[in-house]
C-alpha atoms as a PDB file:
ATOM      1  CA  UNK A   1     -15.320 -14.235  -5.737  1.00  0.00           C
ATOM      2  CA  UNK A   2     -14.557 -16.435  -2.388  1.00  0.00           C
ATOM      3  CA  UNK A   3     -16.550 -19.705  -2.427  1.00  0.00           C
ATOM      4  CA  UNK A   4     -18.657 -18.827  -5.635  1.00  0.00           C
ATOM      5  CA  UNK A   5     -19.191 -22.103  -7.031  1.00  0.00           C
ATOM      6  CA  UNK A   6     -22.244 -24.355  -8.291  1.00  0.00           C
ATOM      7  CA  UNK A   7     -21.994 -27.735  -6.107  1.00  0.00           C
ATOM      8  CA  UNK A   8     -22.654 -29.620  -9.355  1.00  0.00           C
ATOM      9  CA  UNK A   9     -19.609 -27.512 -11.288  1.00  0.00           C
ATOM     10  CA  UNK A  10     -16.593 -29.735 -13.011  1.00  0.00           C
ATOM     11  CA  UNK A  11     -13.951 -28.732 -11.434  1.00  0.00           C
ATOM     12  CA  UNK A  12      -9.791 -30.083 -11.895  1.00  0.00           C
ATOM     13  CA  UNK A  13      -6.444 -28.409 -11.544  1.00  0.00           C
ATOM     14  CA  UNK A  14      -2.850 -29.622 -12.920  1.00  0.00           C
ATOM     15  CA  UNK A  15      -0.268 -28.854 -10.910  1.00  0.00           C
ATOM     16  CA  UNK A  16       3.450 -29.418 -11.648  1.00  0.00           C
ATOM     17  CA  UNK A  17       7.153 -28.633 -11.483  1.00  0.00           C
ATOM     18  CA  UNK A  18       8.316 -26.941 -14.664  1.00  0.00           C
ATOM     19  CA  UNK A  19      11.805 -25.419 -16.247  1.00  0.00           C
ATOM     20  CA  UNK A  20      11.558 -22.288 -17.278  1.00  0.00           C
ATOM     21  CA  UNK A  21      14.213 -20.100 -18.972  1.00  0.00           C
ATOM     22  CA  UNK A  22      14.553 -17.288 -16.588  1.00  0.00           C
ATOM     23  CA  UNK A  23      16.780 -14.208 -16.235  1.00  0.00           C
ATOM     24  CA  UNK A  24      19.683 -14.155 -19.027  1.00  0.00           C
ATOM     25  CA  UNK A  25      18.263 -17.429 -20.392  1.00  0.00           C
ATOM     26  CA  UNK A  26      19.324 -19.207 -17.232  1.00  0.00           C
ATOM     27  CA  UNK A  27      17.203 -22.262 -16.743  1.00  0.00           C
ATOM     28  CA  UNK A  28      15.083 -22.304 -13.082  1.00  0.00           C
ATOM     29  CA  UNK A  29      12.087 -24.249 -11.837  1.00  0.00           C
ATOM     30  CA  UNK A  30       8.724 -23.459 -11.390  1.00  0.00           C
ATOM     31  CA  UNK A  31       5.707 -23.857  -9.913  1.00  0.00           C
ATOM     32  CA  UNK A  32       3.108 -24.129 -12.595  1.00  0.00           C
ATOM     33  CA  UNK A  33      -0.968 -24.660 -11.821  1.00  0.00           C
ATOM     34  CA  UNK A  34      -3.300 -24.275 -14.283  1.00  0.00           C
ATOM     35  CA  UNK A  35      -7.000 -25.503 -14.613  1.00  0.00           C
ATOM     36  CA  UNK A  36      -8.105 -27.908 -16.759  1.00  0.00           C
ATOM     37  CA  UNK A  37     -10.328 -26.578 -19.901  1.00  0.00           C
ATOM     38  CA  UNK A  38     -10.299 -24.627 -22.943  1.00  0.00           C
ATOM     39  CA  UNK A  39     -10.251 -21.264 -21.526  1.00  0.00           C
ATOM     40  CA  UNK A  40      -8.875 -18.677 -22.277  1.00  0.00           C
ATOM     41  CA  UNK A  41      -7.706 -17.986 -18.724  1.00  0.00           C
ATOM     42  CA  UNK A  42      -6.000 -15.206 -17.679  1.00  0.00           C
ATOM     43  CA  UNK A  43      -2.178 -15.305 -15.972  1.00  0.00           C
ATOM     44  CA  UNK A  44      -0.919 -14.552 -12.758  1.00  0.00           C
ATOM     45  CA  UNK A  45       2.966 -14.449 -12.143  1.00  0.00           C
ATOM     46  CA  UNK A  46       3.306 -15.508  -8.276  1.00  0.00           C
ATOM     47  CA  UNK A  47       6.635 -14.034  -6.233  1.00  0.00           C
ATOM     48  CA  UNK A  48       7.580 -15.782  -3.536  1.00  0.00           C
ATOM     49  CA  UNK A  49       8.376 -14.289  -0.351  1.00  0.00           C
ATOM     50  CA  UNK A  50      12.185 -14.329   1.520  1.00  0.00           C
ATOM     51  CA  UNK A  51      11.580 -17.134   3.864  1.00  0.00           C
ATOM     52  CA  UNK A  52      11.239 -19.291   0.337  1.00  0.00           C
ATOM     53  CA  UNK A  53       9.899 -20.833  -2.385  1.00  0.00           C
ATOM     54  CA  UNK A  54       7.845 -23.052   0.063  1.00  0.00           C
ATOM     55  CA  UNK A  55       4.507 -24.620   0.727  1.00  0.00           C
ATOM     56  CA  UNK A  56       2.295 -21.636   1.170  1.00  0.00           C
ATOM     57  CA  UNK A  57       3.638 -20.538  -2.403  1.00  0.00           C
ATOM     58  CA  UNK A  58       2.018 -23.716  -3.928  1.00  0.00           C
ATOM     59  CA  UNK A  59      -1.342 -23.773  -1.984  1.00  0.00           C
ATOM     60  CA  UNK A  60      -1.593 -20.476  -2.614  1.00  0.00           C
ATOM     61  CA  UNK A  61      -0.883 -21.082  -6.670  1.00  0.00           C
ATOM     62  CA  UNK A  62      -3.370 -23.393  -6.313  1.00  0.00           C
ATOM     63  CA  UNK A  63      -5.988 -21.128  -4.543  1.00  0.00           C
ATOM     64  CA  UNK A  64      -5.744 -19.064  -7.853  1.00  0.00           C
ATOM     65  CA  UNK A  65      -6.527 -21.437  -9.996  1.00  0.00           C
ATOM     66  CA  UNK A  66      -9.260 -22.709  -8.334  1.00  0.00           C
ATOM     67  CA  UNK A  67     -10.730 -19.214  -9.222  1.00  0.00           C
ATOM     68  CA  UNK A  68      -9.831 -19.577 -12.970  1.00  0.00           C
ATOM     69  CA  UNK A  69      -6.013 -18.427 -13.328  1.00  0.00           C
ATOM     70  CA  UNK A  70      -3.486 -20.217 -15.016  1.00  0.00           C
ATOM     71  CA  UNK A  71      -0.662 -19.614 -12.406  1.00  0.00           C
ATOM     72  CA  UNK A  72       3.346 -19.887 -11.908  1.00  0.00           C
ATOM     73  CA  UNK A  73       5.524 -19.229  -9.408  1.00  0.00           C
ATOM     74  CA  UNK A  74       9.028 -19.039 -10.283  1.00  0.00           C
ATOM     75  CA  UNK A  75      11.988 -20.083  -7.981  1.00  0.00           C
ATOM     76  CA  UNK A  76      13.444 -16.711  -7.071  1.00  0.00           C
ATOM     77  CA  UNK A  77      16.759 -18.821  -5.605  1.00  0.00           C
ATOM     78  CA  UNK A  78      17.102 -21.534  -8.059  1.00  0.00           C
ATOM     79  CA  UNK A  79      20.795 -20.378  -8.062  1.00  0.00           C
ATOM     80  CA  UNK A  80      21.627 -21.008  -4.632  1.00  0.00           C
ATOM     81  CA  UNK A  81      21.430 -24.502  -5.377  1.00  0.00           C
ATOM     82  CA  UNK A  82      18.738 -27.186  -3.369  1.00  0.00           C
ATOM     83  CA  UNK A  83      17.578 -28.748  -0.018  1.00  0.00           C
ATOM     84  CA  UNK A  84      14.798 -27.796   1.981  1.00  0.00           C
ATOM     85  CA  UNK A  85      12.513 -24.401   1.462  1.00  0.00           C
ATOM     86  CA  UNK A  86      14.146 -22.830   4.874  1.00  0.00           C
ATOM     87  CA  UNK A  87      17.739 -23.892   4.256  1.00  0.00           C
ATOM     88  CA  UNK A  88      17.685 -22.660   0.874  1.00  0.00           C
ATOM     89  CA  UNK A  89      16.146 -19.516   1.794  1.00  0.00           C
ATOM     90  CA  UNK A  90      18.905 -19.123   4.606  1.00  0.00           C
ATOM     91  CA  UNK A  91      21.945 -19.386   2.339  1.00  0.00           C
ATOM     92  CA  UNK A  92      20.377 -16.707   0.244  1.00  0.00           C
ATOM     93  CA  UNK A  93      20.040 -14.273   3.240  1.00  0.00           C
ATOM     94  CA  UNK A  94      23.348 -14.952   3.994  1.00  0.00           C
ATOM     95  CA  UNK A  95      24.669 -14.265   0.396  1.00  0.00           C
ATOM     96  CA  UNK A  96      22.806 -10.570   0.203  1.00  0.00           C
ATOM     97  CA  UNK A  97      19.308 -12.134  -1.145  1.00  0.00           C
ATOM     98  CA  UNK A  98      18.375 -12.745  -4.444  1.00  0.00           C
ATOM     99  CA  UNK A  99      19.529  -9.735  -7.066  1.00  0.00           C
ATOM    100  CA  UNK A 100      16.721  -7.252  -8.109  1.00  0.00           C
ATOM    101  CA  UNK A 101      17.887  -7.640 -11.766  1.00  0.00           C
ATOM    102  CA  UNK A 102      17.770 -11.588 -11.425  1.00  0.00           C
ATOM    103  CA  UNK A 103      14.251 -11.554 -10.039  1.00  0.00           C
ATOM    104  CA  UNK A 104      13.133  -8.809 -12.816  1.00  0.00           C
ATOM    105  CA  UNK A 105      14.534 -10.932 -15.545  1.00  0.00           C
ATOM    106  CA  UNK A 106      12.788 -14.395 -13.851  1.00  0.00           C
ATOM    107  CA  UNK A 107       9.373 -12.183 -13.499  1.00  0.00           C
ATOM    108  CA  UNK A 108       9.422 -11.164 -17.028  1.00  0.00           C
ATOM    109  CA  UNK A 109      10.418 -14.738 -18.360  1.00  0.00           C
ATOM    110  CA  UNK A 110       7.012 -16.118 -16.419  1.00  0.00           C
ATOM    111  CA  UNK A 111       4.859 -13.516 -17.961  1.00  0.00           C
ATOM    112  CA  UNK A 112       6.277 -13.983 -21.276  1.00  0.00           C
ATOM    113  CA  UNK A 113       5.979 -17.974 -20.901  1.00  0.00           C
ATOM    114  CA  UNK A 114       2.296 -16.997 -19.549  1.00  0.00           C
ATOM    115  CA  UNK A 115       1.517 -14.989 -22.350  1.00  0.00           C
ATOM    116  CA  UNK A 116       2.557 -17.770 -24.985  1.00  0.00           C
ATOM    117  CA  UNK A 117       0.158 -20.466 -23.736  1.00  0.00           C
ATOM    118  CA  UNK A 118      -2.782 -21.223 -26.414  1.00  0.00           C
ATOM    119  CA  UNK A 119      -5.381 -21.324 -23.620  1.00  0.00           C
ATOM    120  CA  UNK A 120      -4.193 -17.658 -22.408  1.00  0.00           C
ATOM    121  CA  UNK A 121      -6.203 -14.794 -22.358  1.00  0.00           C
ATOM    122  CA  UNK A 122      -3.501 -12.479 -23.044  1.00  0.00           C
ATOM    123  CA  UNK A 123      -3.696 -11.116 -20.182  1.00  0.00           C
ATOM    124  CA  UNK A 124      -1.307 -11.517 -16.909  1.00  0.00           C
ATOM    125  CA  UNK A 125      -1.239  -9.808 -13.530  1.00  0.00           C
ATOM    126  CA  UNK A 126       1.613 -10.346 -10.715  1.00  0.00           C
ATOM    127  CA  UNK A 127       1.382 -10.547  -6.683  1.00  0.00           C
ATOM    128  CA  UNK A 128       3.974 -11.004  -3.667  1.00  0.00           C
ATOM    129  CA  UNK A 129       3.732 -11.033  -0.383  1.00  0.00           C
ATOM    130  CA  UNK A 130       6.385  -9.610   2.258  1.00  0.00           C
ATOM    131  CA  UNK A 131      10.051  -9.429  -0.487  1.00  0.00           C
ATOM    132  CA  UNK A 132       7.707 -10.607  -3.181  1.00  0.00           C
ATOM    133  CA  UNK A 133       5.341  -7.323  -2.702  1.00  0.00           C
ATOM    134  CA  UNK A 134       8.275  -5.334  -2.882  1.00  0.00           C
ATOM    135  CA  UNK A 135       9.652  -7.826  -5.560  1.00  0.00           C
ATOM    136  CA  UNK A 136       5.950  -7.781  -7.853  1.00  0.00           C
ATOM    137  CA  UNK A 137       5.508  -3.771  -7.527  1.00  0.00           C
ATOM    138  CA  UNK A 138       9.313  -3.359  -9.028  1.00  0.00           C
ATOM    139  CA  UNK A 139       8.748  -5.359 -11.585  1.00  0.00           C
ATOM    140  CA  UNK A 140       5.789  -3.725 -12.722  1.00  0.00           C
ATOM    141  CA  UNK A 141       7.435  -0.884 -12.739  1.00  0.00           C
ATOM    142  CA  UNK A 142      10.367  -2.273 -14.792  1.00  0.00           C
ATOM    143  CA  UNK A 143       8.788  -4.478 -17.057  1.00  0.00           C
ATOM    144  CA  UNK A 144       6.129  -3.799 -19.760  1.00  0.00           C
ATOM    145  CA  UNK A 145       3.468  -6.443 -20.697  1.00  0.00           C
ATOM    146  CA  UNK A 146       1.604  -6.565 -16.729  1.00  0.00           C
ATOM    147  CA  UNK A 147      -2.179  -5.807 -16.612  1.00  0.00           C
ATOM    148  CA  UNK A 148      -2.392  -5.616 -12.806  1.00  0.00           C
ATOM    149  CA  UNK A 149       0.063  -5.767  -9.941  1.00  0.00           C
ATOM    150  CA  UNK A 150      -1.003  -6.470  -6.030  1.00  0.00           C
ATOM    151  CA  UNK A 151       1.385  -5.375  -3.587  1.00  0.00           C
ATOM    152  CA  UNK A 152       1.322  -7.719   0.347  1.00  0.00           C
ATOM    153  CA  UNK A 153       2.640  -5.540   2.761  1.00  0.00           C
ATOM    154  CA  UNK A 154       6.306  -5.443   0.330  1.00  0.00           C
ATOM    155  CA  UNK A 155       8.683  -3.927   2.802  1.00  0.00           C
ATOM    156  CA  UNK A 156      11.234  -1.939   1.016  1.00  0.00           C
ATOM    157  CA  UNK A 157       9.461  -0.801  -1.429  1.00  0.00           C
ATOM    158  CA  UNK A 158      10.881   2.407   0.206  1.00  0.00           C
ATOM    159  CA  UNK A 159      14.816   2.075   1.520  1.00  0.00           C
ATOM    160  CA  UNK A 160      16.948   4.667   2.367  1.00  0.00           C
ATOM    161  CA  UNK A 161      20.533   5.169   1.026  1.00  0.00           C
ATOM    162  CA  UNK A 162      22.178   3.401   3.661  1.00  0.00           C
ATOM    163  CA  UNK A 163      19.663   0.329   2.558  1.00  0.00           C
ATOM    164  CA  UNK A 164      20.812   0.198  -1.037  1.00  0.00           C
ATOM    165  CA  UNK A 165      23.458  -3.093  -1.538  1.00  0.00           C
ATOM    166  CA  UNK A 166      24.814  -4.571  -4.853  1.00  0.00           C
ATOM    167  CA  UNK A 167      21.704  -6.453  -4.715  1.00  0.00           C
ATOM    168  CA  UNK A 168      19.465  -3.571  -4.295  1.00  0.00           C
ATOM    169  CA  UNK A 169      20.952  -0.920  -5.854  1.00  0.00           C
ATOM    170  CA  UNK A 170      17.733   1.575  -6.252  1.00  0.00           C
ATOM    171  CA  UNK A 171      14.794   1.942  -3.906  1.00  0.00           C
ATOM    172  CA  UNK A 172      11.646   0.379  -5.953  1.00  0.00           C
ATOM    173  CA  UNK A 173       9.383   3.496  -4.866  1.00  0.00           C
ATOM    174  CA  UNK A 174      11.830   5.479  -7.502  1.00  0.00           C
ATOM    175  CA  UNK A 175      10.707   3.814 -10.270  1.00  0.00           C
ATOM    176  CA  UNK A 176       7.265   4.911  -9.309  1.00  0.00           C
ATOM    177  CA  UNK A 177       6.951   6.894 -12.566  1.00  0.00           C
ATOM    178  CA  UNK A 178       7.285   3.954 -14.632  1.00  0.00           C
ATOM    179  CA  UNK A 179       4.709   1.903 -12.785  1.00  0.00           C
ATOM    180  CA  UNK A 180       2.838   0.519 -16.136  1.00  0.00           C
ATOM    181  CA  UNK A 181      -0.622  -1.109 -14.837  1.00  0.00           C
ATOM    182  CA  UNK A 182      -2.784  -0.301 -11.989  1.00  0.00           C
ATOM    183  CA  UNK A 183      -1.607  -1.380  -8.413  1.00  0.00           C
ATOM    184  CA  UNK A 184      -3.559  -2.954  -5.502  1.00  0.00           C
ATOM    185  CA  UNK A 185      -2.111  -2.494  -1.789  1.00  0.00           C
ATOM    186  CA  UNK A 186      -2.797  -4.309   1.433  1.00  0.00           C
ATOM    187  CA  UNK A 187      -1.239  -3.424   4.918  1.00  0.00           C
ATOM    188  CA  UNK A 188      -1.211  -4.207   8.497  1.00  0.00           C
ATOM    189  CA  UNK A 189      -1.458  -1.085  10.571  1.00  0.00           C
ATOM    190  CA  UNK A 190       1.021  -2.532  13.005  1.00  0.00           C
ATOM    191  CA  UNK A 191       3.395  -3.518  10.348  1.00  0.00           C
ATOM    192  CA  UNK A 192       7.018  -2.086  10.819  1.00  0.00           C
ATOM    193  CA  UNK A 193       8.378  -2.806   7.557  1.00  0.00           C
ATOM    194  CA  UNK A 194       6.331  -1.138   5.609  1.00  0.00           C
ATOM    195  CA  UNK A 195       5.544   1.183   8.563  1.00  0.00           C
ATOM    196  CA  UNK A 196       2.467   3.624   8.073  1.00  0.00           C
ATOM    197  CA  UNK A 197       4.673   6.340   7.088  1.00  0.00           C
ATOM    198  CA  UNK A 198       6.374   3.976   4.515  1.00  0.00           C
ATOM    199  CA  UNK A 199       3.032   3.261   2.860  1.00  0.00           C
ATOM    200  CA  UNK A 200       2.261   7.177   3.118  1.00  0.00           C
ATOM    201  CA  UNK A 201       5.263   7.587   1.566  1.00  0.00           C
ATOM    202  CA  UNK A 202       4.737   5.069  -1.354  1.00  0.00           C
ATOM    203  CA  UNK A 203       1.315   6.622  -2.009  1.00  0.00           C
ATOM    204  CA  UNK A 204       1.897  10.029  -2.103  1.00  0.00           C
ATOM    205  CA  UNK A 205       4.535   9.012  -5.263  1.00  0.00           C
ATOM    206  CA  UNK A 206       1.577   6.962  -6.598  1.00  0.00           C
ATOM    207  CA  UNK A 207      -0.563  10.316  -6.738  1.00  0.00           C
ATOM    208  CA  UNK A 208       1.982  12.331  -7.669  1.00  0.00           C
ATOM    209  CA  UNK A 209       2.934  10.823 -10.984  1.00  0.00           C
ATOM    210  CA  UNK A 210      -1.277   9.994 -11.193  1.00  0.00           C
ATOM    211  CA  UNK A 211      -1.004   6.339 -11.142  1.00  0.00           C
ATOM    212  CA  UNK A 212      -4.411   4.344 -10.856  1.00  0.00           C
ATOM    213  CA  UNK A 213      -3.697   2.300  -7.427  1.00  0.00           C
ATOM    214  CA  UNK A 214      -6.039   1.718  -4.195  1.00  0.00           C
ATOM    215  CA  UNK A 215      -4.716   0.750  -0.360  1.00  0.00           C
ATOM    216  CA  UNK A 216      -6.730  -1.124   2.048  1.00  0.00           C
ATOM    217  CA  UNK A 217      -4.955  -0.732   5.195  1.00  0.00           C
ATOM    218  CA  UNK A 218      -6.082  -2.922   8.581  1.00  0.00           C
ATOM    219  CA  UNK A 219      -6.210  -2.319  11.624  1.00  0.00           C
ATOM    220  CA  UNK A 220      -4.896  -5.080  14.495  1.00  0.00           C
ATOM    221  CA  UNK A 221      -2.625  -6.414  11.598  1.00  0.00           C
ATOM    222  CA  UNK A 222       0.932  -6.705  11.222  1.00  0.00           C
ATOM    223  CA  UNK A 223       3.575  -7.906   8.786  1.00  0.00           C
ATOM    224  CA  UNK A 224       2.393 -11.611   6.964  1.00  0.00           C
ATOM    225  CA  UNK A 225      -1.314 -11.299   7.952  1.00  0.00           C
ATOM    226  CA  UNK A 226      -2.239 -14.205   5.131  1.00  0.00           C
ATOM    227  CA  UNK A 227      -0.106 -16.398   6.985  1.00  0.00           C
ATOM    228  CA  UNK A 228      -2.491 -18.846   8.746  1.00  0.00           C
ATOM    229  CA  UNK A 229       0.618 -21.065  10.016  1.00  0.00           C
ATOM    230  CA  UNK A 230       2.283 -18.477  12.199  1.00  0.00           C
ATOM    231  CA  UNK A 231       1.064 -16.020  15.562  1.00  0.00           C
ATOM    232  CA  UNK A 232       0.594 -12.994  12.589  1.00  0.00           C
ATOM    233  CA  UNK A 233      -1.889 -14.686  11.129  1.00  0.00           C
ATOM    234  CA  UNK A 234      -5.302 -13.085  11.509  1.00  0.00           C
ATOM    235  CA  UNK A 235      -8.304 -14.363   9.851  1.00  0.00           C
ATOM    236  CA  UNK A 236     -10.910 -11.680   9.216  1.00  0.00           C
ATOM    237  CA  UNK A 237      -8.441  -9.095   7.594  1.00  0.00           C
ATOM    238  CA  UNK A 238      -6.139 -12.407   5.641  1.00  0.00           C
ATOM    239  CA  UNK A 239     -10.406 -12.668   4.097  1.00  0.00           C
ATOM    240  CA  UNK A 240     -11.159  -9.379   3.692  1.00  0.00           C
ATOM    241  CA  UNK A 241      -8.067  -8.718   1.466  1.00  0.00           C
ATOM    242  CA  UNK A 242      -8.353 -12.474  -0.564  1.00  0.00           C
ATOM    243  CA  UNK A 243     -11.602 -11.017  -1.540  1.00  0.00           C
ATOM    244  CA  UNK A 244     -10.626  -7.804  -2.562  1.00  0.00           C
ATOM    245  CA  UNK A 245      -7.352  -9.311  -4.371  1.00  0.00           C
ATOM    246  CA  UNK A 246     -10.385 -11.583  -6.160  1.00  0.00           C
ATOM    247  CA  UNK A 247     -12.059  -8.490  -7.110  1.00  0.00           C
ATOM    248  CA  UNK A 248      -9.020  -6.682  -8.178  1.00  0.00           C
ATOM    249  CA  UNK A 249      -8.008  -9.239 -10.745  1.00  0.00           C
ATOM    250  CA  UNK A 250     -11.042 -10.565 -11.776  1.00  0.00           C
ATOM    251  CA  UNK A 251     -11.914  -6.755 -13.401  1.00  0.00           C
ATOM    252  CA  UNK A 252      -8.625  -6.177 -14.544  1.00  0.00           C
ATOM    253  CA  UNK A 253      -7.485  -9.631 -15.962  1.00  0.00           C
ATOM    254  CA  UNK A 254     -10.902 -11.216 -17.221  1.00  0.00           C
ATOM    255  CA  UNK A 255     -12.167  -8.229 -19.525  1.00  0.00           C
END
């Protein structure tokens, strides 16, 4: 849990830029953090949100491991070439945004390349905020191996037909029924995207198809509450859901 630690504790971290083989074999960078020790530590498969593969992506990789996790965070837009976190992240809005099948295929390579380190636990869970909450729930519905799943405020996890593009060709809340691990949720009350009734929406599929999930929604939150560098950010409810996101793995990925 949050700032559990004995003053006199060992404590050191490698962090690094890594290739991967990602979706179709394709070669990508990533993010990869992992603490320094025998283990076995569990994984956790970080999905970057659509303003980039930026800063906030590698603190936060490194909060995780910090707490024990062997983490990576794959470049979702490898292949819309390089430059700086926002300008890469612009070219991809303006192409569509990333393809759900390339960002399945890049998801499942991380896992996989999680799953094959010595010091693993076997065991890997996957998170997103914003895109990469929509991103992390539809890839735990489309890909077999997750243990857990955490879903920040993904907007579009429900879309409506005039929504769908080549990019996003299905809504992710119809592949609720294939949702394969159990599924944390945290929302902003004032959110728009997912609105309340989008989340309402999203759980009532959970139930009906019986899948083990639980929502913490907040009140006087919006859209990109964790986000302590812009006016959303708020501080009680961005510590409130850390700790239950703590929580959440550390009983489904430690066991």
């Amino acid at each position: 849990m949050w700032n559990q630690f004995r003053t006199d504790a060992y404590e050191s971290l490698l962090a690094e830029t890594i290739a991967m083989a990602g979706h179709k074999g394709d070669m990508i960078n990533a993010y990869f953090v992992r603490p320094l020790g025998a283990g076995p530590f569990p994984g956790i498969v970080l999905v970057h949100h659509l303003p980039g593969w930026d800063e906030f992506y590698r603190e936060t990789a490194r909060r995780f491991a910090q707490h024990g996790y062997v983490v990576i965070c794959p470049n979702l837009f490898y292949r819309f070439g390089h430059g700086m976190p926002e300008e890469i992240a612009a070219k991809a809005r303006g192409q569509g945004g990333v393809p759900d099948e390339s960002v399945v295929g890049d998801c499942d390579a991380a896992m996989r390349y999680l799953k094959s380190l010595a010091n693993g636990n076997g065991k890997v869970g996957i998170i997103g905020t914003c895109s990469g909450g929509r991103h992390a729930f539809l890839v735990a519905c489309r890909v077999k191996g997750f243990d857990a799943v955490v879903d920040c405020w993904g907007g579009r996890v429900v879309m409506s037909r005039e929504e769908l593009t080549v990019q996003t060709p299905v809504s992710p809340i119809d592949y609720t029924q294939d949702l394969s691990c159990p599924l944390l949720g945290l929302f902003g009350n004032d959110d728009q995207n997912p609105s309340p009734d989008m989340v309402n929406r999203h759980e009532a599929e959970l139930k009906k198809y019986g899948k083990a999930y639980d929502f913490h929604r907040y009140d006087g939150a919006g859209h990109g509450f964790w986000y302590y560098d812009r006016p959303a950010y708020r501080p009680q409810q961005a510590m409130d859901a850390w700790q239950k996101v703590l929580a959440f793995f550390g009983g489904h990925l430690r066991g």
